[in-house]
PDB file of N, CA and C in Angstrom:
ATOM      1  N   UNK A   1     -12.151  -4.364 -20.299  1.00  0.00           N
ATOM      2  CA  UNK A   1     -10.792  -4.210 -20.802  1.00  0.00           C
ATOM      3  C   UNK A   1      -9.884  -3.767 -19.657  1.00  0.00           C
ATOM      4  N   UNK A   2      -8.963  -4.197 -19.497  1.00  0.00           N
ATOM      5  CA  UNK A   2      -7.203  -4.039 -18.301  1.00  0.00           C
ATOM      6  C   UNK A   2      -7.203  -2.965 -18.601  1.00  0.00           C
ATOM      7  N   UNK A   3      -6.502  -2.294 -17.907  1.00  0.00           N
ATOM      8  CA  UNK A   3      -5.256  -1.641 -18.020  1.00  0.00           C
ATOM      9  C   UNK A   3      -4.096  -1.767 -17.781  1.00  0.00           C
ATOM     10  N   UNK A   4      -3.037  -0.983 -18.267  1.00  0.00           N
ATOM     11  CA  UNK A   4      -1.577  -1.342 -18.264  1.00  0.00           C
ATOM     12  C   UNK A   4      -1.256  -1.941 -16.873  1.00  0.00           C
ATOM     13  N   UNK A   5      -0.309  -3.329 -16.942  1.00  0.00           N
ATOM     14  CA  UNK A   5       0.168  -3.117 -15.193  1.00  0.00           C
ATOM     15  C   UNK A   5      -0.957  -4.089 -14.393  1.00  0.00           C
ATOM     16  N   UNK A   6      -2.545  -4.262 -14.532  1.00  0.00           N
ATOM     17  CA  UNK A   6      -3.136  -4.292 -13.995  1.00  0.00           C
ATOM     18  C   UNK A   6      -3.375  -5.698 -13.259  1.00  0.00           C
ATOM     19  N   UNK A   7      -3.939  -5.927 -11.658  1.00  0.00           N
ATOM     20  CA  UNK A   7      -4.148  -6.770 -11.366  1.00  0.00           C
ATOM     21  C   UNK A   7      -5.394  -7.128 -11.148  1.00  0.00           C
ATOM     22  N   UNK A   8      -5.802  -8.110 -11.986  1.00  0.00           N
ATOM     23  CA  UNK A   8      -7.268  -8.728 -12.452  1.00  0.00           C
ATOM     24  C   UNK A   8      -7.696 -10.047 -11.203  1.00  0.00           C
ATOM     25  N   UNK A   9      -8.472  -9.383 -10.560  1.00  0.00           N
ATOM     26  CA  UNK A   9      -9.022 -10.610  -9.723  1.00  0.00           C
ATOM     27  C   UNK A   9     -10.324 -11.234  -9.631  1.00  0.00           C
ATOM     28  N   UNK A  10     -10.822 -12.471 -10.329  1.00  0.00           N
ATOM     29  CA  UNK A  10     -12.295 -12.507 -10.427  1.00  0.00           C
ATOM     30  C   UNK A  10     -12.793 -13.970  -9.925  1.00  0.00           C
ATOM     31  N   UNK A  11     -14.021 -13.789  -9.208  1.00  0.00           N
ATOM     32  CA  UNK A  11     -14.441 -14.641  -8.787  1.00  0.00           C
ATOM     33  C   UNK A  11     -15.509 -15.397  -9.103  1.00  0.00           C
ATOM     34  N   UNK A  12     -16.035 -16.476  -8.801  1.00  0.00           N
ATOM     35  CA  UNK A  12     -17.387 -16.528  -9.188  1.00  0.00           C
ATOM     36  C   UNK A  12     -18.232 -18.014  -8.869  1.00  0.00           C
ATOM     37  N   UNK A  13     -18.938 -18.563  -8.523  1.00  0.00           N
ATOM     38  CA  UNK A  13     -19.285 -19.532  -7.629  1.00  0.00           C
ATOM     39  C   UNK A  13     -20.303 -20.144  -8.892  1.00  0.00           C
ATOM     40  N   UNK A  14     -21.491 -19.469 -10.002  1.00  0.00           N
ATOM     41  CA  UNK A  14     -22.256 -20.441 -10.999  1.00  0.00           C
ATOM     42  C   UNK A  14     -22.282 -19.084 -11.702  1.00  0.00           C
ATOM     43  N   UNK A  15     -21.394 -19.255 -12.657  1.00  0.00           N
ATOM     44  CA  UNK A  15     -21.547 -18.529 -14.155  1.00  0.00           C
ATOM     45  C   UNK A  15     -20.049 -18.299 -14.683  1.00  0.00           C
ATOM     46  N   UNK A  16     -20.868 -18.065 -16.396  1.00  0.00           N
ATOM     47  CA  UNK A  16     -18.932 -18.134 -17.012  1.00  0.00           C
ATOM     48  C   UNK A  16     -18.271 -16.314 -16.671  1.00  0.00           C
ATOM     49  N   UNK A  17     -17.292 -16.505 -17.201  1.00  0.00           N
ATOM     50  CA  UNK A  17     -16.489 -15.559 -17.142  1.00  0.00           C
ATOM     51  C   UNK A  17     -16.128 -15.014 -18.258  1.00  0.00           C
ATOM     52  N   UNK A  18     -15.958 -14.133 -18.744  1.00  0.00           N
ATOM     53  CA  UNK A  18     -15.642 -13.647 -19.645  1.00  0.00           C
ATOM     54  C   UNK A  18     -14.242 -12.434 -19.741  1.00  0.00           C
ATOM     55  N   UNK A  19     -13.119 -12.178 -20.130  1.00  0.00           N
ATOM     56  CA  UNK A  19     -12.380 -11.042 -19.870  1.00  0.00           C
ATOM     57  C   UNK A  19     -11.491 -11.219 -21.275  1.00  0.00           C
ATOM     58  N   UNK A  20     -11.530 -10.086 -21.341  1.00  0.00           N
ATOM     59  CA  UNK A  20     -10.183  -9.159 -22.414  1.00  0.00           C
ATOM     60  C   UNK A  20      -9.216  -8.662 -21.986  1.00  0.00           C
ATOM     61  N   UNK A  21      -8.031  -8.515 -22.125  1.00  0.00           N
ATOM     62  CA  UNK A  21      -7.358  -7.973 -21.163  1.00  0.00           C
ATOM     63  C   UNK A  21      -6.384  -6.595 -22.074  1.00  0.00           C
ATOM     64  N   UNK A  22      -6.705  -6.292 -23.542  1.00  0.00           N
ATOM     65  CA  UNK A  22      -6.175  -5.834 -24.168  1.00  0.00           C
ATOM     66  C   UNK A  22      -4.513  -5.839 -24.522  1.00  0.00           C
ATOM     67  N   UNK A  23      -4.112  -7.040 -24.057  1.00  0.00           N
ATOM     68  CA  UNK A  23      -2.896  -7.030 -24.572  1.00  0.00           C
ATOM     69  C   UNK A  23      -1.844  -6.734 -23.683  1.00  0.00           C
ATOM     70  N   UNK A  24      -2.595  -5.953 -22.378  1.00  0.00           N
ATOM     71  CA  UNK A  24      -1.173  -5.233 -21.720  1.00  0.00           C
ATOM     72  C   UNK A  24      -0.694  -6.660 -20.352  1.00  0.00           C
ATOM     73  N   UNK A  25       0.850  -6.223 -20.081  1.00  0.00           N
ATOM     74  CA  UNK A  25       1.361  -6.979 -19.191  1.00  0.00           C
ATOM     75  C   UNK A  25      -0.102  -6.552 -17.568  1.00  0.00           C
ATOM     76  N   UNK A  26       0.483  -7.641 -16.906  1.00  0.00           N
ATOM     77  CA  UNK A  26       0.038  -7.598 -15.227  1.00  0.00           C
ATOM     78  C   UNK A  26      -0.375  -8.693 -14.910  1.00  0.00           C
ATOM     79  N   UNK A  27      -1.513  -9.023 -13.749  1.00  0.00           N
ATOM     80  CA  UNK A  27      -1.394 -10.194 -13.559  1.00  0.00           C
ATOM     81  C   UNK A  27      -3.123 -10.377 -13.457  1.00  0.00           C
ATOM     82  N   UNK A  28      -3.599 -11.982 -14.058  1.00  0.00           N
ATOM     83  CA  UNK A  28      -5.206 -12.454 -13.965  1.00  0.00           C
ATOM     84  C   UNK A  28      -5.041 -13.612 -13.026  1.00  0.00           C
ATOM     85  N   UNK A  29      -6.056 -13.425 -12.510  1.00  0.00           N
ATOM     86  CA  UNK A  29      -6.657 -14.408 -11.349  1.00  0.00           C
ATOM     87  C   UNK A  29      -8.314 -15.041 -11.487  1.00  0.00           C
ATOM     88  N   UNK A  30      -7.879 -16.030 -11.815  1.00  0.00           N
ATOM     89  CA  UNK A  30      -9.619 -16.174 -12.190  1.00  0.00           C
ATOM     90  C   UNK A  30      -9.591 -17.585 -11.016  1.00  0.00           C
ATOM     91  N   UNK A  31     -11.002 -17.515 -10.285  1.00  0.00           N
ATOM     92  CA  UNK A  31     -11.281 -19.015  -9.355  1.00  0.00           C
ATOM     93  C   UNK A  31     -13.449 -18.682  -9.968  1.00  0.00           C
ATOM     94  N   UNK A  32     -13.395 -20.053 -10.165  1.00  0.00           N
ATOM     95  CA  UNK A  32     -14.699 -20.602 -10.330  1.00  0.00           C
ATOM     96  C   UNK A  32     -14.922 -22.131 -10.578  1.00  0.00           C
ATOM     97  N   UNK A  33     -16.002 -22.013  -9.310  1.00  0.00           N
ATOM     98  CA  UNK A  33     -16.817 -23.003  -9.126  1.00  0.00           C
ATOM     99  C   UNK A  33     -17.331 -23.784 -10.136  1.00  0.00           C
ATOM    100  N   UNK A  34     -18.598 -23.335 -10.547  1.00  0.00           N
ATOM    101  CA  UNK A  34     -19.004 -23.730 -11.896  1.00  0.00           C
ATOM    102  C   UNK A  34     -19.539 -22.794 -12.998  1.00  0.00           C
ATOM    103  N   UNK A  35     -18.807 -22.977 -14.180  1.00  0.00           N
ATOM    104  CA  UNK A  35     -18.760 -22.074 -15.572  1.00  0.00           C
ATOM    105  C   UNK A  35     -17.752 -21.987 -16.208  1.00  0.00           C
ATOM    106  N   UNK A  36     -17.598 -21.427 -18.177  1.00  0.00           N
ATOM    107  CA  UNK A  36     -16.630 -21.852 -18.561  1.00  0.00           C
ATOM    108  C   UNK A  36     -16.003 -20.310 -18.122  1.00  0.00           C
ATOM    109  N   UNK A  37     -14.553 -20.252 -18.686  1.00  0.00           N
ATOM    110  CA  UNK A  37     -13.455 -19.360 -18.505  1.00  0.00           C
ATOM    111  C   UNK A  37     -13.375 -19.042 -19.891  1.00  0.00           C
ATOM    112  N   UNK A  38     -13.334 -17.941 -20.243  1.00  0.00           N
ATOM    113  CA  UNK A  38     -13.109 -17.853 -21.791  1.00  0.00           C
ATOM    114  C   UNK A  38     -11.810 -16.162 -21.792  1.00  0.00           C
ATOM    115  N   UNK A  39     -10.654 -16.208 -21.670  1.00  0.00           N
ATOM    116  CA  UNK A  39      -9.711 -15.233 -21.645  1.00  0.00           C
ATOM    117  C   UNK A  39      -9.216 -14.896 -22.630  1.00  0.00           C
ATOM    118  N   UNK A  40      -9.059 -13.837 -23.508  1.00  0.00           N
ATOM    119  CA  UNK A  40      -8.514 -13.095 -24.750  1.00  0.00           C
ATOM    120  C   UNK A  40      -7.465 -11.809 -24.309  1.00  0.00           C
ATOM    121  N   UNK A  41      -5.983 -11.955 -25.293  1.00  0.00           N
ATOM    122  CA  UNK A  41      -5.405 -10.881 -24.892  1.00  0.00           C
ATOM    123  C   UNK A  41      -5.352 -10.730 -23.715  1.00  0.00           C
ATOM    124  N   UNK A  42      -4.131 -11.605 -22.988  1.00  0.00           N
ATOM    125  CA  UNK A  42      -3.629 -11.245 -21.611  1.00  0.00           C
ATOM    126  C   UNK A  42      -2.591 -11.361 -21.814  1.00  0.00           C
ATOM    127  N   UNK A  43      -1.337 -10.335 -20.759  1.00  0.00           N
ATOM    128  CA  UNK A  43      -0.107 -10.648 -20.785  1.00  0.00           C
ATOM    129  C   UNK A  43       0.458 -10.580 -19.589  1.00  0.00           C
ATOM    130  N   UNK A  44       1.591 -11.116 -18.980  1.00  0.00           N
ATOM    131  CA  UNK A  44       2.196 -11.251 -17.720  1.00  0.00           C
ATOM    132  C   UNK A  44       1.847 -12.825 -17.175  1.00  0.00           C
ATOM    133  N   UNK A  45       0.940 -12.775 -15.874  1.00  0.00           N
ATOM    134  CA  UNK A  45       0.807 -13.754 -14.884  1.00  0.00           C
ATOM    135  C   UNK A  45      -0.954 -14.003 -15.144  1.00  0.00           C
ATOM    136  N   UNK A  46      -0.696 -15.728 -15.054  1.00  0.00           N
ATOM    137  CA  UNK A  46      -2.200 -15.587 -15.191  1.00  0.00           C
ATOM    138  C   UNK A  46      -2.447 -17.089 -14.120  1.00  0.00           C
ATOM    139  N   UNK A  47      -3.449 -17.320 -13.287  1.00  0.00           N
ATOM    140  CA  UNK A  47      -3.690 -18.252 -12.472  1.00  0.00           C
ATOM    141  C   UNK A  47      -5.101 -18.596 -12.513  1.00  0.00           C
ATOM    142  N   UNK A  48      -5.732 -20.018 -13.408  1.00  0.00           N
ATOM    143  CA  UNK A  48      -6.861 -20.619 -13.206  1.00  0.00           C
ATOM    144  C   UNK A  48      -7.067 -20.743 -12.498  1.00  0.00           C
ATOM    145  N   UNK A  49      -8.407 -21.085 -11.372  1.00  0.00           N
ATOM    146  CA  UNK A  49      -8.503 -22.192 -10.943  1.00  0.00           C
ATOM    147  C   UNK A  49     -10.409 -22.780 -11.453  1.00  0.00           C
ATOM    148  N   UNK A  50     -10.498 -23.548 -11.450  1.00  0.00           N
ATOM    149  CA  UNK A  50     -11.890 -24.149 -12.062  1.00  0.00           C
ATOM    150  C   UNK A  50     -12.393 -25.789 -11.478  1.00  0.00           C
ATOM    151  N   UNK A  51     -14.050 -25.677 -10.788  1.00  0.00           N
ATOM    152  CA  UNK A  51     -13.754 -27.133 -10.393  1.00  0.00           C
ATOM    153  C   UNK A  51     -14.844 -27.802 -11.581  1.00  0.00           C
ATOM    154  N   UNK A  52     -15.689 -27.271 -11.500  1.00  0.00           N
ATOM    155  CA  UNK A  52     -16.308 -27.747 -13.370  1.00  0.00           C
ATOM    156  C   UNK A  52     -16.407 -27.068 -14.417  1.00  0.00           C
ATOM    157  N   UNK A  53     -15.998 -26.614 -15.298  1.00  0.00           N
ATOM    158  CA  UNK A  53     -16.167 -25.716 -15.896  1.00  0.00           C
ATOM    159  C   UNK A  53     -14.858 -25.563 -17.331  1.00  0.00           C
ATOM    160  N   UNK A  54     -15.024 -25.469 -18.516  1.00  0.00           N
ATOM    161  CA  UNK A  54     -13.901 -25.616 -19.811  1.00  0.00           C
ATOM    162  C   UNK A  54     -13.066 -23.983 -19.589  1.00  0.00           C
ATOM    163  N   UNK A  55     -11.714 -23.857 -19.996  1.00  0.00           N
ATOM    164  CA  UNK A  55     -10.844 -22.921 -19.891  1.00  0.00           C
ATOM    165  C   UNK A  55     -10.346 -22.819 -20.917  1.00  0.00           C
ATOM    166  N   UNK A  56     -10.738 -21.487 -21.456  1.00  0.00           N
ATOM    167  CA  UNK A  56     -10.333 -21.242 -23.069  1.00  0.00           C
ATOM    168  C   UNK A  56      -9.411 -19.759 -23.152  1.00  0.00           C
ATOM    169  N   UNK A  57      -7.889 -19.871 -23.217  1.00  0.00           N
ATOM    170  CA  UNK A  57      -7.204 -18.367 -23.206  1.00  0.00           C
ATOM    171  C   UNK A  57      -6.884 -18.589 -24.640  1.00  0.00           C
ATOM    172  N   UNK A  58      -6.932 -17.280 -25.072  1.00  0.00           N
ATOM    173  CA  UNK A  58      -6.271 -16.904 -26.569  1.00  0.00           C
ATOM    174  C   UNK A  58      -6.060 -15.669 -26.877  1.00  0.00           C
ATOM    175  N   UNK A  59      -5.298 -15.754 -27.779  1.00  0.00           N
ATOM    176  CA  UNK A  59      -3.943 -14.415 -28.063  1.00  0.00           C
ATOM    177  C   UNK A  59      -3.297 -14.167 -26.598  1.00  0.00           C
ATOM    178  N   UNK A  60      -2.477 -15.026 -26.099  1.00  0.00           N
ATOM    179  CA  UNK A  60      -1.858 -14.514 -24.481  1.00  0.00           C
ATOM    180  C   UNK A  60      -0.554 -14.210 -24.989  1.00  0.00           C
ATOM    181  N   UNK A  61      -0.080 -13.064 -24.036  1.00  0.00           N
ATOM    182  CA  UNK A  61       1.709 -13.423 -24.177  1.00  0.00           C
ATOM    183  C   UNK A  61       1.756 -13.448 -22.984  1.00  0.00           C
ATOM    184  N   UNK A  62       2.171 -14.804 -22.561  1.00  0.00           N
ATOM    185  CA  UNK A  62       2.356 -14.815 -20.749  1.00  0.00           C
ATOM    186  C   UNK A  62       3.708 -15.416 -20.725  1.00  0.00           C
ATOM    187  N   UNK A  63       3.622 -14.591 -19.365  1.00  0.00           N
ATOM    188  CA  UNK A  63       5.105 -15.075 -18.641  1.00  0.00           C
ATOM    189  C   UNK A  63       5.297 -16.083 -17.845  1.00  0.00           C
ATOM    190  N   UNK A  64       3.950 -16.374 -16.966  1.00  0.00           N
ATOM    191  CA  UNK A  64       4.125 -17.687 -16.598  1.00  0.00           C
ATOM    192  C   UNK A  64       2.570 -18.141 -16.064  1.00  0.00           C
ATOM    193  N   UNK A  65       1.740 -19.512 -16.471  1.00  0.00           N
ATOM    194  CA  UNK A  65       0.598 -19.547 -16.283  1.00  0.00           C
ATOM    195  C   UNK A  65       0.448 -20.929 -15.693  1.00  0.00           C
ATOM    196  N   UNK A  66      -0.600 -20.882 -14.567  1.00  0.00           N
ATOM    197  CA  UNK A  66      -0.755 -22.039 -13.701  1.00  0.00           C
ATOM    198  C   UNK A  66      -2.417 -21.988 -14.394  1.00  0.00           C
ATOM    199  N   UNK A  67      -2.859 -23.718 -14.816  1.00  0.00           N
ATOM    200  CA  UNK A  67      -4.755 -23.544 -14.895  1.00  0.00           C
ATOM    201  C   UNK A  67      -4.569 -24.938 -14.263  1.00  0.00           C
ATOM    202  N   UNK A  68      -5.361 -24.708 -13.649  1.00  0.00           N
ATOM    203  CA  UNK A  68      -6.283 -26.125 -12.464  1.00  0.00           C
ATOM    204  C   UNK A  68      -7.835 -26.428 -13.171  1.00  0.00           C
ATOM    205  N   UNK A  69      -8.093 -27.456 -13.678  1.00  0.00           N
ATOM    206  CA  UNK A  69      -9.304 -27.427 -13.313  1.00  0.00           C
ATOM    207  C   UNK A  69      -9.638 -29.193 -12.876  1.00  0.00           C
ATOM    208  N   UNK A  70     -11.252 -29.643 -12.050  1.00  0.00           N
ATOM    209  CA  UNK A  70     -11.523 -30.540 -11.867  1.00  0.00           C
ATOM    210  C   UNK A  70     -12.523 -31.397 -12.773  1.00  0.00           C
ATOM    211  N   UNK A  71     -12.784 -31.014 -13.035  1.00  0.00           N
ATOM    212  CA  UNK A  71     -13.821 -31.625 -14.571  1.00  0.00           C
ATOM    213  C   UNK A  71     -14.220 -30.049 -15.486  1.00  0.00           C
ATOM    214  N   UNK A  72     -13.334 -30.304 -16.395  1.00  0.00           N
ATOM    215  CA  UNK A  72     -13.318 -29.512 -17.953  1.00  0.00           C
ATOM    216  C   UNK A  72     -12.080 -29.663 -18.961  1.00  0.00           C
ATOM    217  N   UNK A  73     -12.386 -28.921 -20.054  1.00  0.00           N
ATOM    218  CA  UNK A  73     -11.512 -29.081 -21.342  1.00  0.00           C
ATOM    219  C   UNK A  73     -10.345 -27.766 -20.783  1.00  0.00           C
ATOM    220  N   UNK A  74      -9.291 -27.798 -21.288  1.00  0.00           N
ATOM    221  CA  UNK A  74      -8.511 -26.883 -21.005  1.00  0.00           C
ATOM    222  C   UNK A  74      -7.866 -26.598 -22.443  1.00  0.00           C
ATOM    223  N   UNK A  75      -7.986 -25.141 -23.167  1.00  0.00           N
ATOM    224  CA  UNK A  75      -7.225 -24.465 -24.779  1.00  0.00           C
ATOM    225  C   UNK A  75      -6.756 -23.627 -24.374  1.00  0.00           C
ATOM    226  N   UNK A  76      -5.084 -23.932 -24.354  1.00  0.00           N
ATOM    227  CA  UNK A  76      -4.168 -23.259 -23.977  1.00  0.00           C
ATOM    228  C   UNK A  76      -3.385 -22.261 -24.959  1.00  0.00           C
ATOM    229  N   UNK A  77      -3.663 -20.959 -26.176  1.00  0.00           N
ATOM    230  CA  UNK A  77      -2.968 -21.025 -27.312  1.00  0.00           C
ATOM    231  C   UNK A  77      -2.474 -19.685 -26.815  1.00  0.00           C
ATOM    232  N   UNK A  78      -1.002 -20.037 -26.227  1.00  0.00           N
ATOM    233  CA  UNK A  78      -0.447 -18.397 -25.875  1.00  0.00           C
ATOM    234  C   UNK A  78       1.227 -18.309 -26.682  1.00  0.00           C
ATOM    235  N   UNK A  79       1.522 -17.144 -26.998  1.00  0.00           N
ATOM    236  CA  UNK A  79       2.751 -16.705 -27.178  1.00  0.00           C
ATOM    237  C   UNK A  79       3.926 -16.722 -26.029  1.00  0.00           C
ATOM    238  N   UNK A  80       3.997 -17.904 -25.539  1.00  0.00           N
ATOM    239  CA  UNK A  80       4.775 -17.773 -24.611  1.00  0.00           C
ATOM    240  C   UNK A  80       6.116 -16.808 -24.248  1.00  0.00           C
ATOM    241  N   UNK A  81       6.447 -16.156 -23.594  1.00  0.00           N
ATOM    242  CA  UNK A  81       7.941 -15.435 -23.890  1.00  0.00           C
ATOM    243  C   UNK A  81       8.962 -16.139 -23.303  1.00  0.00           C
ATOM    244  N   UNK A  82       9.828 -15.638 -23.990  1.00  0.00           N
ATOM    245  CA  UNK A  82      10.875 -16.733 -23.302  1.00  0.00           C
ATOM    246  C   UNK A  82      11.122 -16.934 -22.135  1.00  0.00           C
ATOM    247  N   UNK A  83      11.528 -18.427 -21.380  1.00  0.00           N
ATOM    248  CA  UNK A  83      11.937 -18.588 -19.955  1.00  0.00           C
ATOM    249  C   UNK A  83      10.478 -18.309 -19.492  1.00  0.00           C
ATOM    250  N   UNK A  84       9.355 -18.361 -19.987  1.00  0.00           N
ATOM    251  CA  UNK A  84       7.913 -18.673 -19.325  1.00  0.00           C
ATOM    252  C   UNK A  84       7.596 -19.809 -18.580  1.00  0.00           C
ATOM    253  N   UNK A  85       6.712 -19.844 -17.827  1.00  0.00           N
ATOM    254  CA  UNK A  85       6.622 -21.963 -17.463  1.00  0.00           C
ATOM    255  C   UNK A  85       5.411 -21.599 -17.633  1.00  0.00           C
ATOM    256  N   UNK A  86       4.585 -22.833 -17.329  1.00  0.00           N
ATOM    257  CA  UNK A  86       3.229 -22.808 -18.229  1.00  0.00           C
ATOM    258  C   UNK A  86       3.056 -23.937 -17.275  1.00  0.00           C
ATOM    259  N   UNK A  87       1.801 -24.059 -16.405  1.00  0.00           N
ATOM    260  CA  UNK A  87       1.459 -25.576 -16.185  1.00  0.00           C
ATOM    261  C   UNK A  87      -0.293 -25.934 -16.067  1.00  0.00           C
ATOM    262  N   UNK A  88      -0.764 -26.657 -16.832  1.00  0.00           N
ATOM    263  CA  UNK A  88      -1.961 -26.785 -16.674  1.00  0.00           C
ATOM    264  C   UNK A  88      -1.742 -28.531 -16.111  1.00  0.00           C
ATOM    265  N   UNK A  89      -2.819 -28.182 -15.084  1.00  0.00           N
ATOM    266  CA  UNK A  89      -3.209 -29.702 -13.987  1.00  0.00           C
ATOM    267  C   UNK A  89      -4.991 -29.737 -14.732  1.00  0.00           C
ATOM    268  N   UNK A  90      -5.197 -31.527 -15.081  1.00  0.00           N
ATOM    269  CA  UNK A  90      -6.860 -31.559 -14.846  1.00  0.00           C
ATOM    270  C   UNK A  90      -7.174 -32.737 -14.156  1.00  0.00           C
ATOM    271  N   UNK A  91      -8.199 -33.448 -13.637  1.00  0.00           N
ATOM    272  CA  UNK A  91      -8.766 -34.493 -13.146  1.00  0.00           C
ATOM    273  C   UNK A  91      -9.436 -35.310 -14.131  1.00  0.00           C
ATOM    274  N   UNK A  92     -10.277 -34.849 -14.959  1.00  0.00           N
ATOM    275  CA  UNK A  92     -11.134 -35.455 -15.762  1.00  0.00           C
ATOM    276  C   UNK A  92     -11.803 -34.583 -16.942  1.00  0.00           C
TER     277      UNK A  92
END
């Protein structure tokens, strides 16, 4: 679980990810190789990146979110706030 404010940086080269972020603003950083992404309750800034692997965020209130991935599914279901941008890129 985050804390308020907090900046979340995670890495990971073969396995999924898992994070909660309880709701509070700050910023997530997730990069992986291969595994899925599975994010709950984040708010602020959030930046995928994934080169095989499915990306699943839910309950977000983000302010503005970049997800990359190269082969996977991407479920995007956030509360956007207003004047947010949002961009998900995939390959396949």
């Amino acid at each position: 679980s985050g804390s308020a404010g907090a900046a979340v940086d995670i890495k990971s080269v073969s396995g999924d990810v898992a994070f909660n972020g309880g709701s509070r603003a700050g910023s997530v950083k997730v990069a992986t190789v291969s595994g899925d992404v599975d994010l709950r309750a984040i708010g602020g800034q959030l930046e995928v990146s994934s080169i095989s692997g499915d990306v699943e965020v839910a309950g977000a209130a983000l302010q503005s979110a970049r997800v990359r991935t190269t082969s996977g599914e991407v479920d995007l279901d956030t509360a956007a706030q207003r004047g947010a941008t949002l961009e998900v890129d995939t390959v396949s």
